[in-house]
N, C-alpha and C. Protein backbone atom coordinates (compact mmCIF):
# COMPACT_ATOMS: atom_id res chain seq x y z
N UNK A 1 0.83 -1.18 0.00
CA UNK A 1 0.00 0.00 0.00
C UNK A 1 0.88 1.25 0.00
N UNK A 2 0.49 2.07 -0.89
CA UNK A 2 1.54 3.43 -0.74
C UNK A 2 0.69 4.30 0.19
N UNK A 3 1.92 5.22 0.70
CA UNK A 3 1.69 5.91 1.76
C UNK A 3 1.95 7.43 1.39
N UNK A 4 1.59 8.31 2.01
CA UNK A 4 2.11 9.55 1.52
C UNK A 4 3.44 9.88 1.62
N UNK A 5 4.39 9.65 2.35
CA UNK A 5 5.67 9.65 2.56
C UNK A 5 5.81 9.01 1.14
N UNK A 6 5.67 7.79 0.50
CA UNK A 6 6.16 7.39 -0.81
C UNK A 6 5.29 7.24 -1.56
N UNK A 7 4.33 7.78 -1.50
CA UNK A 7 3.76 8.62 -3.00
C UNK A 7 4.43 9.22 -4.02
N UNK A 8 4.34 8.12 -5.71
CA UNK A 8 4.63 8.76 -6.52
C UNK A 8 3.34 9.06 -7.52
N UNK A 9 3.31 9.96 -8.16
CA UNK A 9 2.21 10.06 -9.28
C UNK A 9 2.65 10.61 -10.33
N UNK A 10 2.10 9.06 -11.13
CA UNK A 10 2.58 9.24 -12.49
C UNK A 10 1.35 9.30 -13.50
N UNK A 11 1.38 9.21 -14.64
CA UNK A 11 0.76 9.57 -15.91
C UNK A 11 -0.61 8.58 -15.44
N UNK A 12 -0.41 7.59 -15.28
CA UNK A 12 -1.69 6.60 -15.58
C UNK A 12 -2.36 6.88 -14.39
N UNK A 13 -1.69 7.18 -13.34
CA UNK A 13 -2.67 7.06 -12.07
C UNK A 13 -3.78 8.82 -11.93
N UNK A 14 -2.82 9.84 -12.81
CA UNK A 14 -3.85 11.11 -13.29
C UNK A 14 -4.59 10.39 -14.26
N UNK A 15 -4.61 9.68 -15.48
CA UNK A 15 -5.53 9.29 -16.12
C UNK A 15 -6.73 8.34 -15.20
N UNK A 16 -6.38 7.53 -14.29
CA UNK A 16 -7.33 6.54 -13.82
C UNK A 16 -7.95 7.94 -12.90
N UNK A 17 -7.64 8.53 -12.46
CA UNK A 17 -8.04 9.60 -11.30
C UNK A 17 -9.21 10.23 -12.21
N UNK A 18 -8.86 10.57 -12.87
CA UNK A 18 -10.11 11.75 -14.13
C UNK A 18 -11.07 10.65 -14.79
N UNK A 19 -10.76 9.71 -14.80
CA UNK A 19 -11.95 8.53 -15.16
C UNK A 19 -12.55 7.86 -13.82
N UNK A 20 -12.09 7.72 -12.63
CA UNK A 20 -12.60 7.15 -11.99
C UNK A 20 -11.94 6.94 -10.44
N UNK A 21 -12.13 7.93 -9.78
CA UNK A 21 -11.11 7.60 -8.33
C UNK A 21 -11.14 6.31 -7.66
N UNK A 22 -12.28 5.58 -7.77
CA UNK A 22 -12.11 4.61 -7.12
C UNK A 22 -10.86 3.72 -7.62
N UNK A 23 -11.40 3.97 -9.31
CA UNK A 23 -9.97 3.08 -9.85
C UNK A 23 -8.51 3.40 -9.34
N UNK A 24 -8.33 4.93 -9.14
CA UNK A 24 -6.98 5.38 -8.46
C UNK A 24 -6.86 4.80 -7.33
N UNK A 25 -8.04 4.61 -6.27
CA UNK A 25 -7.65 4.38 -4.77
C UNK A 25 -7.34 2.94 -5.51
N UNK A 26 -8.00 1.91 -5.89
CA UNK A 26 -7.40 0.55 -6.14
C UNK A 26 -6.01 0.57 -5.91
N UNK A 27 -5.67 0.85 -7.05
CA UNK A 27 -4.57 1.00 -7.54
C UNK A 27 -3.24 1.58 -6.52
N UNK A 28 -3.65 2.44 -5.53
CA UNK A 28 -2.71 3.06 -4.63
C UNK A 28 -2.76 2.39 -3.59
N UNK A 29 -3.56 1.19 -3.49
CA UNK A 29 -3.54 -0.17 -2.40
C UNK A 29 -2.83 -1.31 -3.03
N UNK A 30 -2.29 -1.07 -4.31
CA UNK A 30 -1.39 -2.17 -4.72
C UNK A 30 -2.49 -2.96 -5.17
N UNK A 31 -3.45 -2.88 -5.47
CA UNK A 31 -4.49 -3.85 -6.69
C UNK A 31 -4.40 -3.49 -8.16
N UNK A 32 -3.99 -4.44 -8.39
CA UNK A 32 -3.63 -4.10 -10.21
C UNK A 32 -4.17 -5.09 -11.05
N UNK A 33 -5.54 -4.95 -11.41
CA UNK A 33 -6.29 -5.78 -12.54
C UNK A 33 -6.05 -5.80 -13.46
N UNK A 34 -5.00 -4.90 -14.10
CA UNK A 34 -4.76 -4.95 -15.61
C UNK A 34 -4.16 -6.21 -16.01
N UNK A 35 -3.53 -6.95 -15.44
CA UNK A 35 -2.09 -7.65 -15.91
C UNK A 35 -2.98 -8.92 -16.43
N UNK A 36 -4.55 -8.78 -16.02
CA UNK A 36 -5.49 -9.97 -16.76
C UNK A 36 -6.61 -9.26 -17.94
N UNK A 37 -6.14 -8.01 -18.04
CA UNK A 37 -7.19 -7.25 -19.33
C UNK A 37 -6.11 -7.38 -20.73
N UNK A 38 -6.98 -8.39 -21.59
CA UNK A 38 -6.73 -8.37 -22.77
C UNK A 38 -7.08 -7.33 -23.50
N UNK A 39 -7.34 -6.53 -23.08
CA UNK A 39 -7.21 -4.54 -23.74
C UNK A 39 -6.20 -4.03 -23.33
N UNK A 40 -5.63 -4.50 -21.68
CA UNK A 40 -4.55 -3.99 -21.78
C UNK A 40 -3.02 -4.66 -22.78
N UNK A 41 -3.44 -6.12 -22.63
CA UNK A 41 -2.24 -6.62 -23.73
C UNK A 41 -2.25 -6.16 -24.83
N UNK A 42 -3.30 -5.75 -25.63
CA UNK A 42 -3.60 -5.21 -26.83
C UNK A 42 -2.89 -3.58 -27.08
N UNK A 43 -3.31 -2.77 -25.74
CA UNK A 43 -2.37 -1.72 -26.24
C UNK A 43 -0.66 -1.78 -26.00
N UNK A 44 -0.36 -2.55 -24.54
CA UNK A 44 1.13 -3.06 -25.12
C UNK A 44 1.44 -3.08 -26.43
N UNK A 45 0.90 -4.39 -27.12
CA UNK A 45 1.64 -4.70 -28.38
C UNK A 45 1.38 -3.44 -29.06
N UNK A 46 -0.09 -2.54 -29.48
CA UNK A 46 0.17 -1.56 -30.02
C UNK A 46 1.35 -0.38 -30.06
N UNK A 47 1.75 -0.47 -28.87
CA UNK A 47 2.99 0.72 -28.17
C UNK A 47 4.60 0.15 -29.32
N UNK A 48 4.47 -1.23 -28.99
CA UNK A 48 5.78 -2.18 -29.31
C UNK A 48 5.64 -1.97 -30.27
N UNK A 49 4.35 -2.16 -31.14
CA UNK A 49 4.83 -2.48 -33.13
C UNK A 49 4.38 -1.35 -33.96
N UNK A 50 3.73 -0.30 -33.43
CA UNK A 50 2.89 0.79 -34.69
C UNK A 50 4.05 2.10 -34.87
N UNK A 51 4.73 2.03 -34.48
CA UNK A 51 5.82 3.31 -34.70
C UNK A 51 6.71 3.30 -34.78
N UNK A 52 7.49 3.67 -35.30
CA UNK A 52 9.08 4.12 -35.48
C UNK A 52 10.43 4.07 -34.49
N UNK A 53 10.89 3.26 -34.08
CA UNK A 53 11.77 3.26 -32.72
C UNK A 53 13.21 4.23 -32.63
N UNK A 54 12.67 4.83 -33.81
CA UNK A 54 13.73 6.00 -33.44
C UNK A 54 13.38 6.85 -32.86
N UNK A 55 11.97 7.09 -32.43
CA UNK A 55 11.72 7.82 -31.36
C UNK A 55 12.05 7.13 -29.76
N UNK A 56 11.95 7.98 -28.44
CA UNK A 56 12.94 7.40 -27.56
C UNK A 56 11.44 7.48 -26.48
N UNK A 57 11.64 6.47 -25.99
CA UNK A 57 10.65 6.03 -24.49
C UNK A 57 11.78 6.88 -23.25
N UNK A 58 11.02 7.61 -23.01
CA UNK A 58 11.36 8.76 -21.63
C UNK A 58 10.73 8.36 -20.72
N UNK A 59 11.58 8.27 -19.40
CA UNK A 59 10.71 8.43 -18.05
C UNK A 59 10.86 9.95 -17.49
N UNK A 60 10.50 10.54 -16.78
CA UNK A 60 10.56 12.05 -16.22
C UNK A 60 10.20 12.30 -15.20
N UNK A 61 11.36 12.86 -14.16
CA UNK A 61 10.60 12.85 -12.83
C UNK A 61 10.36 14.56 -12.53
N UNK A 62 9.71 14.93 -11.57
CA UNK A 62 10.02 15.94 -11.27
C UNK A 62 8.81 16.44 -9.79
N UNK A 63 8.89 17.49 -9.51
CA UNK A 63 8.23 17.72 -7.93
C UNK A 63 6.69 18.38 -8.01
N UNK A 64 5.69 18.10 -7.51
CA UNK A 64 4.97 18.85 -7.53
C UNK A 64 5.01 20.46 -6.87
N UNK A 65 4.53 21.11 -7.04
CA UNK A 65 4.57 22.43 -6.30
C UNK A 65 3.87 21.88 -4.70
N UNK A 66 3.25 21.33 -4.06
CA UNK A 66 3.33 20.31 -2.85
C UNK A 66 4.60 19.76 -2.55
N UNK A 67 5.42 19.34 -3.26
CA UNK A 67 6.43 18.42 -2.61
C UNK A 67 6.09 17.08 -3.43
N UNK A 68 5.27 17.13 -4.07
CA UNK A 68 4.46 15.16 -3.98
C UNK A 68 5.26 14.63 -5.44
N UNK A 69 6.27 13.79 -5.22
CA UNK A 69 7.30 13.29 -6.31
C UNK A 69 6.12 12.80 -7.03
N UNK A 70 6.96 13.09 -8.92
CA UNK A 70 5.92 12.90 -10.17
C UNK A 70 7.01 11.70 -10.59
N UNK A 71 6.31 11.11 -11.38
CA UNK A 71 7.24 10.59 -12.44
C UNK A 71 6.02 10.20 -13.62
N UNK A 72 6.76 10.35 -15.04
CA UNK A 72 6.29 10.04 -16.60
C UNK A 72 7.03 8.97 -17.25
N UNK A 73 5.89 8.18 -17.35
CA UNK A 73 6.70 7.13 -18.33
C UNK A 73 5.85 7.22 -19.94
N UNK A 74 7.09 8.45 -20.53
CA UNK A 74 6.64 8.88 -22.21
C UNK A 74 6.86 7.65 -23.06
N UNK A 75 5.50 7.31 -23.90
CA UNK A 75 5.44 6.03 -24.99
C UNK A 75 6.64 6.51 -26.13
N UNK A 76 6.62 7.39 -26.15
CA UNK A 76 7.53 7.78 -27.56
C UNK A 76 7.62 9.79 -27.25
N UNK A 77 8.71 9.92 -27.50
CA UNK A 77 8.95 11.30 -27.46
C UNK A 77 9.51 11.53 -29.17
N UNK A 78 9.33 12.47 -30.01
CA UNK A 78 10.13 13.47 -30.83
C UNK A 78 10.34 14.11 -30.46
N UNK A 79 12.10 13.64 -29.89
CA UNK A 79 12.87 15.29 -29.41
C UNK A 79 13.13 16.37 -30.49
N UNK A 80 13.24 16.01 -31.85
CA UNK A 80 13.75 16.71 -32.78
C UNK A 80 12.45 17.77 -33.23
N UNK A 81 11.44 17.23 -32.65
CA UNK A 81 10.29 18.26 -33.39
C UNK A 81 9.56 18.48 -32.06
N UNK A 82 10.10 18.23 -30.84
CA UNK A 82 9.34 18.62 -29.66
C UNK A 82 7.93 17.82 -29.28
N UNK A 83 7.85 16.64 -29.65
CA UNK A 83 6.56 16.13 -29.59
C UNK A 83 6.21 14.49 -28.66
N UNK A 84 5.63 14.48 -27.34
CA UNK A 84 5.45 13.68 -26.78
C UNK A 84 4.50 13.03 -27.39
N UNK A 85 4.20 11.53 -27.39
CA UNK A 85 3.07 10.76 -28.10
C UNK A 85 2.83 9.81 -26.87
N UNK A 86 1.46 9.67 -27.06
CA UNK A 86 1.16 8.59 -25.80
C UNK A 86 0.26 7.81 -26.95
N UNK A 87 0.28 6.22 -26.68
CA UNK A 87 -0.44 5.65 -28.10
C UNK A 87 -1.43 4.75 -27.57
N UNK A 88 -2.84 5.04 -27.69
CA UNK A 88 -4.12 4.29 -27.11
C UNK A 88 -4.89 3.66 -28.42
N UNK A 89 -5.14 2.78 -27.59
CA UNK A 89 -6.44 1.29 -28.60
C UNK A 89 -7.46 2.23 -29.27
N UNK A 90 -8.24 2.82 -28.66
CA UNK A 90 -9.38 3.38 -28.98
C UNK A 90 -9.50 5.29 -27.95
N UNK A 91 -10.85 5.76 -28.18
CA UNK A 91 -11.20 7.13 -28.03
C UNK A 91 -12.00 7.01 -26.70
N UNK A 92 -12.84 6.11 -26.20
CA UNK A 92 -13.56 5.44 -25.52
C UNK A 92 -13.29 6.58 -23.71
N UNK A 93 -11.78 6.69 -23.60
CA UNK A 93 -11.56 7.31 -22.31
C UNK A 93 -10.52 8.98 -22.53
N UNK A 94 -11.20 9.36 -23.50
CA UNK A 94 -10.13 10.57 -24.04
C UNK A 94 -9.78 11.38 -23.21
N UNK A 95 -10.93 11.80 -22.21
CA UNK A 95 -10.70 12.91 -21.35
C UNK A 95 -9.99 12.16 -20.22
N UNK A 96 -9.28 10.95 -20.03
CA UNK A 96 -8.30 10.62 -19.00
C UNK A 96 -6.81 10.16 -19.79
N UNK A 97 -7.09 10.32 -21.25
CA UNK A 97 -6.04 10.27 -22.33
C UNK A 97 -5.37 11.85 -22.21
N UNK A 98 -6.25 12.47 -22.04
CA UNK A 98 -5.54 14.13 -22.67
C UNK A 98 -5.14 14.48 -21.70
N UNK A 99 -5.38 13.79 -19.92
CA UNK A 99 -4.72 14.59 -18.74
C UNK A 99 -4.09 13.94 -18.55
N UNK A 100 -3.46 12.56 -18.73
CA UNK A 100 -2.14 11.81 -18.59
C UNK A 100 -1.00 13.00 -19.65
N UNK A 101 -1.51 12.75 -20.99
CA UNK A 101 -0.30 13.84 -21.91
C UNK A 101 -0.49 14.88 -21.38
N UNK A 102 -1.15 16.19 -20.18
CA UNK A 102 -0.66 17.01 -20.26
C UNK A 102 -0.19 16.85 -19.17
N UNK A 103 -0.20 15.84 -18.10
CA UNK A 103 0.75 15.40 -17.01
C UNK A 103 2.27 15.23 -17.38
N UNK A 104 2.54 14.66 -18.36
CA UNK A 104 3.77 14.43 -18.70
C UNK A 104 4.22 15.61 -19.66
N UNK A 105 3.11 16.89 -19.92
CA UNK A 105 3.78 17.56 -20.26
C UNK A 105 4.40 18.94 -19.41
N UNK A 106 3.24 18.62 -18.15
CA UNK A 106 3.82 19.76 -17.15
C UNK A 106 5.11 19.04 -16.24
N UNK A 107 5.22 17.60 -16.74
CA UNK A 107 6.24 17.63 -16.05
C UNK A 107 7.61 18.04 -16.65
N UNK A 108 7.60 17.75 -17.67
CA UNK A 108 8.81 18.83 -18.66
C UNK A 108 8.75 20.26 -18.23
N UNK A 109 7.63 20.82 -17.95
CA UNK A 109 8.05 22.49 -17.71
C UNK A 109 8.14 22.45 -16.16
N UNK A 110 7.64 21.66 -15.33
CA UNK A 110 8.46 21.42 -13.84
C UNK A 110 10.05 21.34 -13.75
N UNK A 111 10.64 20.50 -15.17
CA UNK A 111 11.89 20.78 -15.22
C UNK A 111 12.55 21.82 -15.88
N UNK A 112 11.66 22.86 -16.22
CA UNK A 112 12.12 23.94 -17.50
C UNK A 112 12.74 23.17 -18.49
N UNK A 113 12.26 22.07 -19.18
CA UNK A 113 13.09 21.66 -20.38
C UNK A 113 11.80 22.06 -21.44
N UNK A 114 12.26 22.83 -22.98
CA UNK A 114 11.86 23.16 -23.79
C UNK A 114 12.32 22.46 -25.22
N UNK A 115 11.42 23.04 -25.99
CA UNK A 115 11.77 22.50 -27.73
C UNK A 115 13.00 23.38 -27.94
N UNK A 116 13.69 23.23 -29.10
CA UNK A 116 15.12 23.55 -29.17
C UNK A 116 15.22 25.49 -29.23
N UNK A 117 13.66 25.60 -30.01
CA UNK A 117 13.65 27.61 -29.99
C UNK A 117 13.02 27.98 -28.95
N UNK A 118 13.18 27.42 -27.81
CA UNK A 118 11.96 27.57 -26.38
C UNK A 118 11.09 27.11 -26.23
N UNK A 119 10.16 26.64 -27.34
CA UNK A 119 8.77 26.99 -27.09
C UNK A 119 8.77 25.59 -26.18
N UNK A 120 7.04 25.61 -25.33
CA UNK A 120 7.27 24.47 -25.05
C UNK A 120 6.72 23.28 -25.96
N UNK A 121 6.78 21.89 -25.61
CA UNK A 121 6.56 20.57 -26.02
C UNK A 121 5.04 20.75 -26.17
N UNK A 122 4.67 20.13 -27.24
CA UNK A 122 3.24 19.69 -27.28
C UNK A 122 3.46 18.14 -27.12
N UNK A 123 1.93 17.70 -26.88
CA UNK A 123 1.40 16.17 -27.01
C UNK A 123 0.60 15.84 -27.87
N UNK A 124 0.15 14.89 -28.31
CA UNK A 124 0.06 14.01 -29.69
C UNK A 124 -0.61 12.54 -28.90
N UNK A 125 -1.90 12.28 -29.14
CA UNK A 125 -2.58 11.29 -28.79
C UNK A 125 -2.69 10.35 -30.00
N UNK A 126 -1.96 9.03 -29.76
CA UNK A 126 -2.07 8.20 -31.61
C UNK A 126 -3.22 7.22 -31.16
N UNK A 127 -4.01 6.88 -31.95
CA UNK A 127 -4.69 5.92 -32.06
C UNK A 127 -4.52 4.85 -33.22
N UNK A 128 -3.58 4.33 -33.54
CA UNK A 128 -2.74 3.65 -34.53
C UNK A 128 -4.55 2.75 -34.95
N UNK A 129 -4.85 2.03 -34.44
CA UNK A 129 -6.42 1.47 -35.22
C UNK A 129 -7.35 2.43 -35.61
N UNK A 130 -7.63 3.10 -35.33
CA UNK A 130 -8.42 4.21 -35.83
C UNK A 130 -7.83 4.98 -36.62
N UNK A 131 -6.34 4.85 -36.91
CA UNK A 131 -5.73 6.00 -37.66
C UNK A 131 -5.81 7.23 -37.82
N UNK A 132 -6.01 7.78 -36.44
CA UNK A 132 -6.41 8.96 -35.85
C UNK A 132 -5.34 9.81 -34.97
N UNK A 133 -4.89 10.95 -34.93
CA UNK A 133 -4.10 11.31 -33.62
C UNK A 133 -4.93 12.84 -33.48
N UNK A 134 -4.65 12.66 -32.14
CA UNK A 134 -5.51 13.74 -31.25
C UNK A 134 -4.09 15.27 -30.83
N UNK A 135 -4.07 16.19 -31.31
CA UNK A 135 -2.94 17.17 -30.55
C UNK A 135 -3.44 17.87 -28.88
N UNK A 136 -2.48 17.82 -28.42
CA UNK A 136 -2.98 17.89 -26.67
C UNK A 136 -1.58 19.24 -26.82
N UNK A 137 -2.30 20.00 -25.77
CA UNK A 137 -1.58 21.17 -25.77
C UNK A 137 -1.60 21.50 -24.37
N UNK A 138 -0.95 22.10 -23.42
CA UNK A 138 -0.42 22.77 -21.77
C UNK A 138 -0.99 23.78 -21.36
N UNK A 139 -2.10 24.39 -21.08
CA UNK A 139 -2.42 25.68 -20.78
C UNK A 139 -2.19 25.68 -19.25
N UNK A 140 -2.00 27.20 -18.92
CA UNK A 140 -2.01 27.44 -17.41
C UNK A 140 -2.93 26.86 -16.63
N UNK A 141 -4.20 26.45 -16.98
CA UNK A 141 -5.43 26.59 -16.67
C UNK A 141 -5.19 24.77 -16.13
N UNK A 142 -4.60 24.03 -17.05
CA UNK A 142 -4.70 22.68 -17.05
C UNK A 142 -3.29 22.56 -16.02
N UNK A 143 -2.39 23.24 -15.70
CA UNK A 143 -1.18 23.05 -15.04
C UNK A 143 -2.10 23.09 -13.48
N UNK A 144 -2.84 23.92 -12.74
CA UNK A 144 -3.24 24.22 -11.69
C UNK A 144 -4.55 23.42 -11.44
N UNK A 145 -4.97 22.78 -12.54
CA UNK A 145 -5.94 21.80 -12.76
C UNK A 145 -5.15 20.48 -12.31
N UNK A 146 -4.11 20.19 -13.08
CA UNK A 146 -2.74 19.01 -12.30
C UNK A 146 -2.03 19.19 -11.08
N UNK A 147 -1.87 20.41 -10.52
CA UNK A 147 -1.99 20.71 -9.19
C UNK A 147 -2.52 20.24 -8.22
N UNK A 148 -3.91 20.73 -8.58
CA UNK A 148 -5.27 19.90 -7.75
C UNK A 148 -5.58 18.60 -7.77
N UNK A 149 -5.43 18.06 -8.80
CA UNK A 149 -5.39 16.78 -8.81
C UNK A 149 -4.27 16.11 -8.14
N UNK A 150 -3.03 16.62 -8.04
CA UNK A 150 -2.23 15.64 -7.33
C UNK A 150 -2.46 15.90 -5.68
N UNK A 151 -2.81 17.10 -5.23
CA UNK A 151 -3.62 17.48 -4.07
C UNK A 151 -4.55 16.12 -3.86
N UNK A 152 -5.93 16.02 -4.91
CA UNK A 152 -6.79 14.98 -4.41
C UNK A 152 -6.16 13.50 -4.28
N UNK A 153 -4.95 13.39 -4.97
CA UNK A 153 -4.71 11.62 -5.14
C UNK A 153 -3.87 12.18 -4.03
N UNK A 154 -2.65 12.80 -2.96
CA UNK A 154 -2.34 12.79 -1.76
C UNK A 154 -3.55 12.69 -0.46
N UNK A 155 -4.58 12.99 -0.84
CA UNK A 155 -5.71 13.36 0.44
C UNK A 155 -6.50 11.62 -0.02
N UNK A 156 -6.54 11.25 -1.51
CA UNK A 156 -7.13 9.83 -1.50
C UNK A 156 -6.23 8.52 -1.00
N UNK A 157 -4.94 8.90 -1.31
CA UNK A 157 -4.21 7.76 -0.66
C UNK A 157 -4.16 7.66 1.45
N UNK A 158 -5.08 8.44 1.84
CA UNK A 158 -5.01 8.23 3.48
C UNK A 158 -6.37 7.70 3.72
N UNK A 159 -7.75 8.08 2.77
CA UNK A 159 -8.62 7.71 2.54
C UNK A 159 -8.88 6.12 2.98
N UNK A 160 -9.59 5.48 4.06
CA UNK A 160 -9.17 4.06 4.43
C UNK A 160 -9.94 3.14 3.70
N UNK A 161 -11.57 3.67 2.97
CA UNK A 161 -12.59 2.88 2.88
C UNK A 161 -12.07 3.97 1.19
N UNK A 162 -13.01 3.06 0.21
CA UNK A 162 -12.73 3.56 -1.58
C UNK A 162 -13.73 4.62 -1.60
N UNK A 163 -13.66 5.63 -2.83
CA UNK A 163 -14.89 6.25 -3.03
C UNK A 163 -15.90 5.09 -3.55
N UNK A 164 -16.92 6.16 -3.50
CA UNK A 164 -18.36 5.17 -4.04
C UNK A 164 -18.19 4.66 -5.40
N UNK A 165 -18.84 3.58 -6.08
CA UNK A 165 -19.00 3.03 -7.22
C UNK A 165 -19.45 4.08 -7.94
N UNK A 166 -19.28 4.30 -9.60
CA UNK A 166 -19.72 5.06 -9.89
C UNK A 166 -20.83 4.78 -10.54
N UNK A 167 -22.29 5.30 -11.48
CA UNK A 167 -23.30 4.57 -11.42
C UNK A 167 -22.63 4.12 -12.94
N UNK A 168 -23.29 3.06 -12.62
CA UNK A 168 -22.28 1.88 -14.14
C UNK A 168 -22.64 2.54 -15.50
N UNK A 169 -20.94 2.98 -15.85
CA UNK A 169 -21.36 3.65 -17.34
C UNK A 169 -20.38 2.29 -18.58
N UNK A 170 -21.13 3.35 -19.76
CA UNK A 170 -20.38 1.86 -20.72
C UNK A 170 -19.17 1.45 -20.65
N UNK A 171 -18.04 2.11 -20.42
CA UNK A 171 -16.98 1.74 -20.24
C UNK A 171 -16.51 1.46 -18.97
N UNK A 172 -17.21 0.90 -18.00
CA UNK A 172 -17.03 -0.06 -17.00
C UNK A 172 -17.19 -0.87 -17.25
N UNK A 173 -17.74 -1.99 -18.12
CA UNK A 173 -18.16 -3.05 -18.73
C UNK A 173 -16.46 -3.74 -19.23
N UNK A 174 -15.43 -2.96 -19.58
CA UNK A 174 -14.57 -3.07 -20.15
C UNK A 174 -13.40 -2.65 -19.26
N UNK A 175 -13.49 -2.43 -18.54
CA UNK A 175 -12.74 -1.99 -17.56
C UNK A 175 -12.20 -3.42 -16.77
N UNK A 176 -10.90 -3.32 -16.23
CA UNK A 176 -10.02 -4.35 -15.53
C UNK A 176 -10.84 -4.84 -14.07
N UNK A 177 -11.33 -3.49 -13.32
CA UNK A 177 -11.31 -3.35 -12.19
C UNK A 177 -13.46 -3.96 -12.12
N UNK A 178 -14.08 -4.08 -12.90
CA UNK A 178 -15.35 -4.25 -12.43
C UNK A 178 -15.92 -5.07 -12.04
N UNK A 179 -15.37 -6.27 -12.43
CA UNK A 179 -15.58 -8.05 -11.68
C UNK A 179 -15.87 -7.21 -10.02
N UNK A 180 -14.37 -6.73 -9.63
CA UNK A 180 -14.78 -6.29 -8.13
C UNK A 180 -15.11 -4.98 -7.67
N UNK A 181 -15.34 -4.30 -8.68
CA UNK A 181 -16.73 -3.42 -8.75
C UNK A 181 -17.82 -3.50 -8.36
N UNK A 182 -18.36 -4.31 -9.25
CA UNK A 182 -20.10 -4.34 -9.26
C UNK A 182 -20.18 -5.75 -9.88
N UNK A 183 -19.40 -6.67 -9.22
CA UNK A 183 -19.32 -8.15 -9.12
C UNK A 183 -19.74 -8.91 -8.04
């Protein structure tokens, strides 16, 4: 079970947080259903075979304005054109797709690292089956929005009992965690 003393928060656990806290508290008790979701094996291999490996898999750590250690584990970065890519199966959970990439992109400006003329890094959502990519961009607005959120996942990891179920939407059906959900 993590504790606040070793609390880290990384990309997936802001994405599970904006889709579903309960799924975050799981998860910050050391329950990990994925490793039996054949959606999740599916986007593995997608990560491994749809792109170019001359782009480079980054991890990134850096501090919250709290204190509360971050870390990013980037699917593919273009350093040469400034562009983080995170690469998902489907569209199904976008709005916990677009706050993982701008998690890993405030964590680049937590470290002041920039594109080569300053500007900062954008993000790039691929959907290699859909043949679709989504551009994700950093506003102030979304940095203090990731703020707060790492605020709520420090105040949910002391939390002893989970939040409530949420009322069953379609993509709980598909989800790792719902056998012991609403099982």
């Amino acid at each position: 079970m993590t504790s606040p003393s070793t609390l880290r928060i990384g990309g997936m656990l802001v994405g599970y947080y904006r889709l579903c806290p309960r799924k975050a508290w799981l998860s910050l008790r050391g329950i990990w259903m994925e490793q039996e979701s054949d959606t999740v094996a599916l986007g593995r291999l997608l990560d491994g075979h749809s792109y170019d490996r001359s782009e480079k898999h980054l991890t990134v750590d850096a501090e919250a304005p709290d204190g509360t250690a971050l870390v990013g584990k980037i699917d593919r970065a273009n350093l040469r054109n400034g562009v983080l890519h995170e690469t998902k199966k489907s569209r199904s959970c976008e709005d916990a797709h677009l706050w993982q990439v701008r998690f890993y992109l405030w964590l680049l400006v937590r470290n002041g690292v920039t594109r080569s003329d300053g500007s900062p890094f954008r993000g790039q959502l691929d959907y290699p089956l859909l043949r679709r990519t989504e551009s994700v961009t950093l506003e102030p607005e979304h940095m203090e929005e990731l703020a707060m959120t790492v605020t709520s996942l420090r105040e949910l990891v002391t939390t002893e009992t989970p939040p409530a179920r949420l009322g069953k939407r379609a993509f709980c059906a598909r989800c790792a965690y719902e056998e012991l959900c609403y099982g």
